[in-house]
N, C-alpha and C. Protein backbone atom coordinates (compact mmCIF):
# COMPACT_ATOMS: atom_id res chain seq x y z
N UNK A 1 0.83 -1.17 0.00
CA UNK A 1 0.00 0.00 0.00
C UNK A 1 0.87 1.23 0.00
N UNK A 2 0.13 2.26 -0.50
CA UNK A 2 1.00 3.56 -0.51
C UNK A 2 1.07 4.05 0.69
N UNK A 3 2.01 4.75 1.22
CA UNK A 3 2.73 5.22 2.64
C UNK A 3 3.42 7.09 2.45
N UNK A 4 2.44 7.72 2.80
CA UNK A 4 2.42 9.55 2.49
C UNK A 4 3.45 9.64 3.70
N UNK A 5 4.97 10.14 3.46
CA UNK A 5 5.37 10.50 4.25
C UNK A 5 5.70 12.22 4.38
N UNK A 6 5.44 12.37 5.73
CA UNK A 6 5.89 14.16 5.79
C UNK A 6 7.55 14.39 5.65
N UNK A 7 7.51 16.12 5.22
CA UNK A 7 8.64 16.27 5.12
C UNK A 7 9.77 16.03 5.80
N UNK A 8 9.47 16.46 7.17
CA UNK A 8 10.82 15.92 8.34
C UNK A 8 11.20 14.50 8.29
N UNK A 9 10.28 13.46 7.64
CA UNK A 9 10.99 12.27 7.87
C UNK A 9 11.47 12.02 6.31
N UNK A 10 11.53 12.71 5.32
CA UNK A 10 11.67 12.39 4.12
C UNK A 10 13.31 11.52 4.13
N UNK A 11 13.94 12.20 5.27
CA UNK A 11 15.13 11.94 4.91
C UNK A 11 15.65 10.16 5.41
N UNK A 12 14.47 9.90 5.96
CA UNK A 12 14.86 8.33 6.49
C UNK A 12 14.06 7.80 5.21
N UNK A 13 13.85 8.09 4.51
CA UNK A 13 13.23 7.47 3.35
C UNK A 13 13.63 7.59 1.83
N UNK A 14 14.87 8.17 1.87
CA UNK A 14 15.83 8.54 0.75
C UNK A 14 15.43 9.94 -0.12
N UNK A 15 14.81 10.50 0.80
CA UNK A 15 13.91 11.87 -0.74
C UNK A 15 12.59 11.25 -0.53
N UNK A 16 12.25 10.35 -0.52
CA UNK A 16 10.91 9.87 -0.84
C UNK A 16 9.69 10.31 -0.08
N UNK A 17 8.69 10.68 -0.38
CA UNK A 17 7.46 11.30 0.33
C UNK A 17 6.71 10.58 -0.24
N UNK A 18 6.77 9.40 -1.01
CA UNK A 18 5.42 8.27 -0.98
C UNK A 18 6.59 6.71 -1.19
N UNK A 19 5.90 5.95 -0.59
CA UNK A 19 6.19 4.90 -0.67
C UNK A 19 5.80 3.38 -0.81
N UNK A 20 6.30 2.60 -0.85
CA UNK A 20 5.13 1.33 -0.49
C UNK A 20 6.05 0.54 1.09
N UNK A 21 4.49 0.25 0.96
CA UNK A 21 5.01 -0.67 2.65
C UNK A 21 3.70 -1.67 2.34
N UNK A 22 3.79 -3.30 3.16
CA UNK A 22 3.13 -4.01 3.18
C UNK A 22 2.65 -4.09 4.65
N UNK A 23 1.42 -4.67 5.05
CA UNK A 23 1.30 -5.38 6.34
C UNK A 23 -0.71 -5.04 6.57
N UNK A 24 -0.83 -5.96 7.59
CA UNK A 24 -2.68 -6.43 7.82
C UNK A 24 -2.62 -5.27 8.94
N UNK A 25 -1.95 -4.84 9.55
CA UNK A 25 -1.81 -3.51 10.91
C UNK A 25 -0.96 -2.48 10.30
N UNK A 26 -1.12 -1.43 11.14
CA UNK A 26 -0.64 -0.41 11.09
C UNK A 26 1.02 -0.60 11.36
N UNK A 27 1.03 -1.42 12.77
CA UNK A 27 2.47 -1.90 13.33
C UNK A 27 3.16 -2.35 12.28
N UNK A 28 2.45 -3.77 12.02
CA UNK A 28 3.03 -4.11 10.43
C UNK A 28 3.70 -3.31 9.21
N UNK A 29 2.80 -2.62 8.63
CA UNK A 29 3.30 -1.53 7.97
C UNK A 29 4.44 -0.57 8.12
N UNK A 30 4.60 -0.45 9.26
CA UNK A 30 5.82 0.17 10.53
C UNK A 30 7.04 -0.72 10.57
N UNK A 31 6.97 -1.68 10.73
CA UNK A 31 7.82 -2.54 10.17
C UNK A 31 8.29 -2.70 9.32
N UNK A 32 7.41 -3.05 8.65
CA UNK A 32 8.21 -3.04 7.24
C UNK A 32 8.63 -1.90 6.48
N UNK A 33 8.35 -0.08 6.84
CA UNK A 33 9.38 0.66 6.22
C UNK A 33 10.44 0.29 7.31
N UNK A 34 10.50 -0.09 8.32
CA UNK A 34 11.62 -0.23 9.61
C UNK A 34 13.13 -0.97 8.91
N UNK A 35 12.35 -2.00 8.16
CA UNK A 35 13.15 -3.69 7.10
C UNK A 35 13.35 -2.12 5.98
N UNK A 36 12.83 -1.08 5.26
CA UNK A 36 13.36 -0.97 4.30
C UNK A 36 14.40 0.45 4.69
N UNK A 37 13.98 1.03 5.14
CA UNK A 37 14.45 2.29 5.85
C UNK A 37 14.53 2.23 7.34
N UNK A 38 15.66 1.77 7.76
CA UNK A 38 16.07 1.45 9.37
C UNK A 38 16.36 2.34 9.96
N UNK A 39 15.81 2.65 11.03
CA UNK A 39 15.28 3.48 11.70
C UNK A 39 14.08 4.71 11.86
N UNK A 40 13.67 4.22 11.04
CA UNK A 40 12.08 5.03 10.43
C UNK A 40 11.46 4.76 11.74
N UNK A 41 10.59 3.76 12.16
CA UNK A 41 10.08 3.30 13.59
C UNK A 41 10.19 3.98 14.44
N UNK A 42 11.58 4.01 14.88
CA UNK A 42 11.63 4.72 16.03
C UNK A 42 11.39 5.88 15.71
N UNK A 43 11.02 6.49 15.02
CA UNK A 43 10.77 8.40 14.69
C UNK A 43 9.55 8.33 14.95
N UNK A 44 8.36 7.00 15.18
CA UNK A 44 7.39 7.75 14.78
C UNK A 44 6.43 6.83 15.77
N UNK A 45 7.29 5.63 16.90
CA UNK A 45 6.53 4.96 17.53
C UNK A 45 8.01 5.22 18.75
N UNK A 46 7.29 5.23 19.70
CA UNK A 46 8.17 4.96 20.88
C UNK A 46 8.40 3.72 21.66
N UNK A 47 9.26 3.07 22.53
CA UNK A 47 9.45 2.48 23.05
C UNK A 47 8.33 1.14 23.80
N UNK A 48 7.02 1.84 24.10
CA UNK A 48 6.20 1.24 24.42
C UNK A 48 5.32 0.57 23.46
N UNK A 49 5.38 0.89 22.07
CA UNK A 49 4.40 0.61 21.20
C UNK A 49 3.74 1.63 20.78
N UNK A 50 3.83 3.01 21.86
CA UNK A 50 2.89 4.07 21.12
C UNK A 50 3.14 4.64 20.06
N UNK A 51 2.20 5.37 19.83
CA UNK A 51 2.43 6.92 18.37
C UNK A 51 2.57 7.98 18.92
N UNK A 52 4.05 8.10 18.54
CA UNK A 52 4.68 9.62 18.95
C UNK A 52 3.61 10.80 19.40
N UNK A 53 3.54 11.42 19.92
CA UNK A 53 2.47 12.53 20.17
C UNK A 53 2.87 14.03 18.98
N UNK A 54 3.83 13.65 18.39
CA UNK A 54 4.33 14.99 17.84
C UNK A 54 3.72 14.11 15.85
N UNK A 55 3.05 13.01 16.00
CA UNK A 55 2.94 12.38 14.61
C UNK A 55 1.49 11.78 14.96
N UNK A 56 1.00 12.41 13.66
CA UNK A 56 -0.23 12.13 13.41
C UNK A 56 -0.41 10.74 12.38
N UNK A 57 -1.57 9.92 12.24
CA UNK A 57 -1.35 8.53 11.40
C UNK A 57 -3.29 9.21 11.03
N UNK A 58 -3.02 8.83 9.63
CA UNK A 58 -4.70 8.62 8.64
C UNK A 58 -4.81 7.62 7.76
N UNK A 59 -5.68 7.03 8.31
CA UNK A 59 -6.08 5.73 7.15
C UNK A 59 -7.43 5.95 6.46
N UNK A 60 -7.21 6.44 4.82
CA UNK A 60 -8.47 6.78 4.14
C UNK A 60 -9.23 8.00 4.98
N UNK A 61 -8.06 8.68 5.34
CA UNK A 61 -8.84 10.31 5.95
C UNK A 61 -9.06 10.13 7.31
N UNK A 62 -8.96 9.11 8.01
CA UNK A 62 -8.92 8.73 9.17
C UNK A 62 -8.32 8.44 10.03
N UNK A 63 -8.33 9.87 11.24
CA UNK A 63 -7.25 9.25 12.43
C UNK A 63 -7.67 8.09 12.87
N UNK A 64 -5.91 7.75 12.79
CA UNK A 64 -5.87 6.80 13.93
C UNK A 64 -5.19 6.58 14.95
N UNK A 65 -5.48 5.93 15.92
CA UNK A 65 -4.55 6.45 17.76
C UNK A 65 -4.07 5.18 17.98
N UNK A 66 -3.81 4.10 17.00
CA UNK A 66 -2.70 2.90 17.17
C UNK A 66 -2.23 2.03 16.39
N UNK A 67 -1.29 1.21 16.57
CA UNK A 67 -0.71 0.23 15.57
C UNK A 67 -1.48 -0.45 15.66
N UNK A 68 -2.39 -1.06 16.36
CA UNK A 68 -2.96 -2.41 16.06
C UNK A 68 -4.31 -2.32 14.59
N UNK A 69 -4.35 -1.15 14.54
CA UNK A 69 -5.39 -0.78 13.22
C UNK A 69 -5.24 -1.56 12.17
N UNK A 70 -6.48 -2.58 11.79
CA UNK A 70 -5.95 -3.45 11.27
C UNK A 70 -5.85 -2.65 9.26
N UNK A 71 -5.42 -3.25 8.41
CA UNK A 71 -5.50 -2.66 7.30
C UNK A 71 -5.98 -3.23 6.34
N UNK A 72 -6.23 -2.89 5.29
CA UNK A 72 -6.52 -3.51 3.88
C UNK A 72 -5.93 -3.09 2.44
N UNK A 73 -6.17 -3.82 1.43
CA UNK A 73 -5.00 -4.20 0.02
C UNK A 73 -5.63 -2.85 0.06
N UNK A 74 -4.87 -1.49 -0.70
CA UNK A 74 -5.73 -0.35 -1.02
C UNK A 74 -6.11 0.97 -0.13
N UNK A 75 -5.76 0.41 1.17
CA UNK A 75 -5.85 1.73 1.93
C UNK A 75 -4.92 2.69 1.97
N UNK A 76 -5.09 3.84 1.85
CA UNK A 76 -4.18 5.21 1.86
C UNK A 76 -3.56 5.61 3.47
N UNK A 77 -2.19 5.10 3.40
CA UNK A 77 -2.02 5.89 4.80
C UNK A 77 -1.14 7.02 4.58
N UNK A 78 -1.42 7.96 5.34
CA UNK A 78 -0.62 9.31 5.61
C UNK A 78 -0.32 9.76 6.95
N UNK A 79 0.85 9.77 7.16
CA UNK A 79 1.37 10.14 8.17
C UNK A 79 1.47 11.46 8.03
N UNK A 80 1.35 12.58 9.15
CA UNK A 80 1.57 14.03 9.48
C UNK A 80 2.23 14.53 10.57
N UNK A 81 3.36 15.23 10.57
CA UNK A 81 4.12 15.61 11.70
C UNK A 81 3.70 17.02 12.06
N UNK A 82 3.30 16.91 13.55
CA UNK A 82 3.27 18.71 14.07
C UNK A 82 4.22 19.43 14.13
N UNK A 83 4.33 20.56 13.74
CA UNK A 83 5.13 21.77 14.08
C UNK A 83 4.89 22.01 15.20
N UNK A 84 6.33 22.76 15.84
CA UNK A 84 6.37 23.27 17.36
C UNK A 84 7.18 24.18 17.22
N UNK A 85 7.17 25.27 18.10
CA UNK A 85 8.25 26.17 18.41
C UNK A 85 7.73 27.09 19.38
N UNK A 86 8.23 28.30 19.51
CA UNK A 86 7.83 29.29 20.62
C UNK A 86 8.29 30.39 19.62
């Protein structure tokens, strides 16, 4: 499935701002850019399993608040990173 990545992480992904990734979960999918682009994961899930609070996840326009989301052949995910500053 196609995988919308934001700009700040473009660079764990070679330039790339779309990609393919496989998997039936979200985690899955996470994984496997993890197998193609190592260290992608950790940018965007923490230690416990969660989703970063500074990264947003949409499946077909739809937040979602975890890896276990299961997926299907065809779904659009897009990831979105917040801006911060003072």
């Amino acid at each position: 499935m196609k995988v919308r990545i934001p700009s700040p992480l473009v660079s764990y992904t070679g330039g790339a701002k779309e990609v393919e990734a496989r998997g039936a979960t979200l985690g899955e999918v996470l994984d496997d850019l993890n197998r193609l682009y190592p260290g992608f994961r950790f940018r965007v899930v923490d230690e416990q399993d969660k989703l970063r609070p500074h990264v947003r996840f949409f499946v077909n326009g739809e937040q979602v608040f975890g890896i276990d989301r299961a997926l299907a052949v065809g779904d659009d995910v897009t990831l979105v990173q917040a801006l911060s500053g003072g």
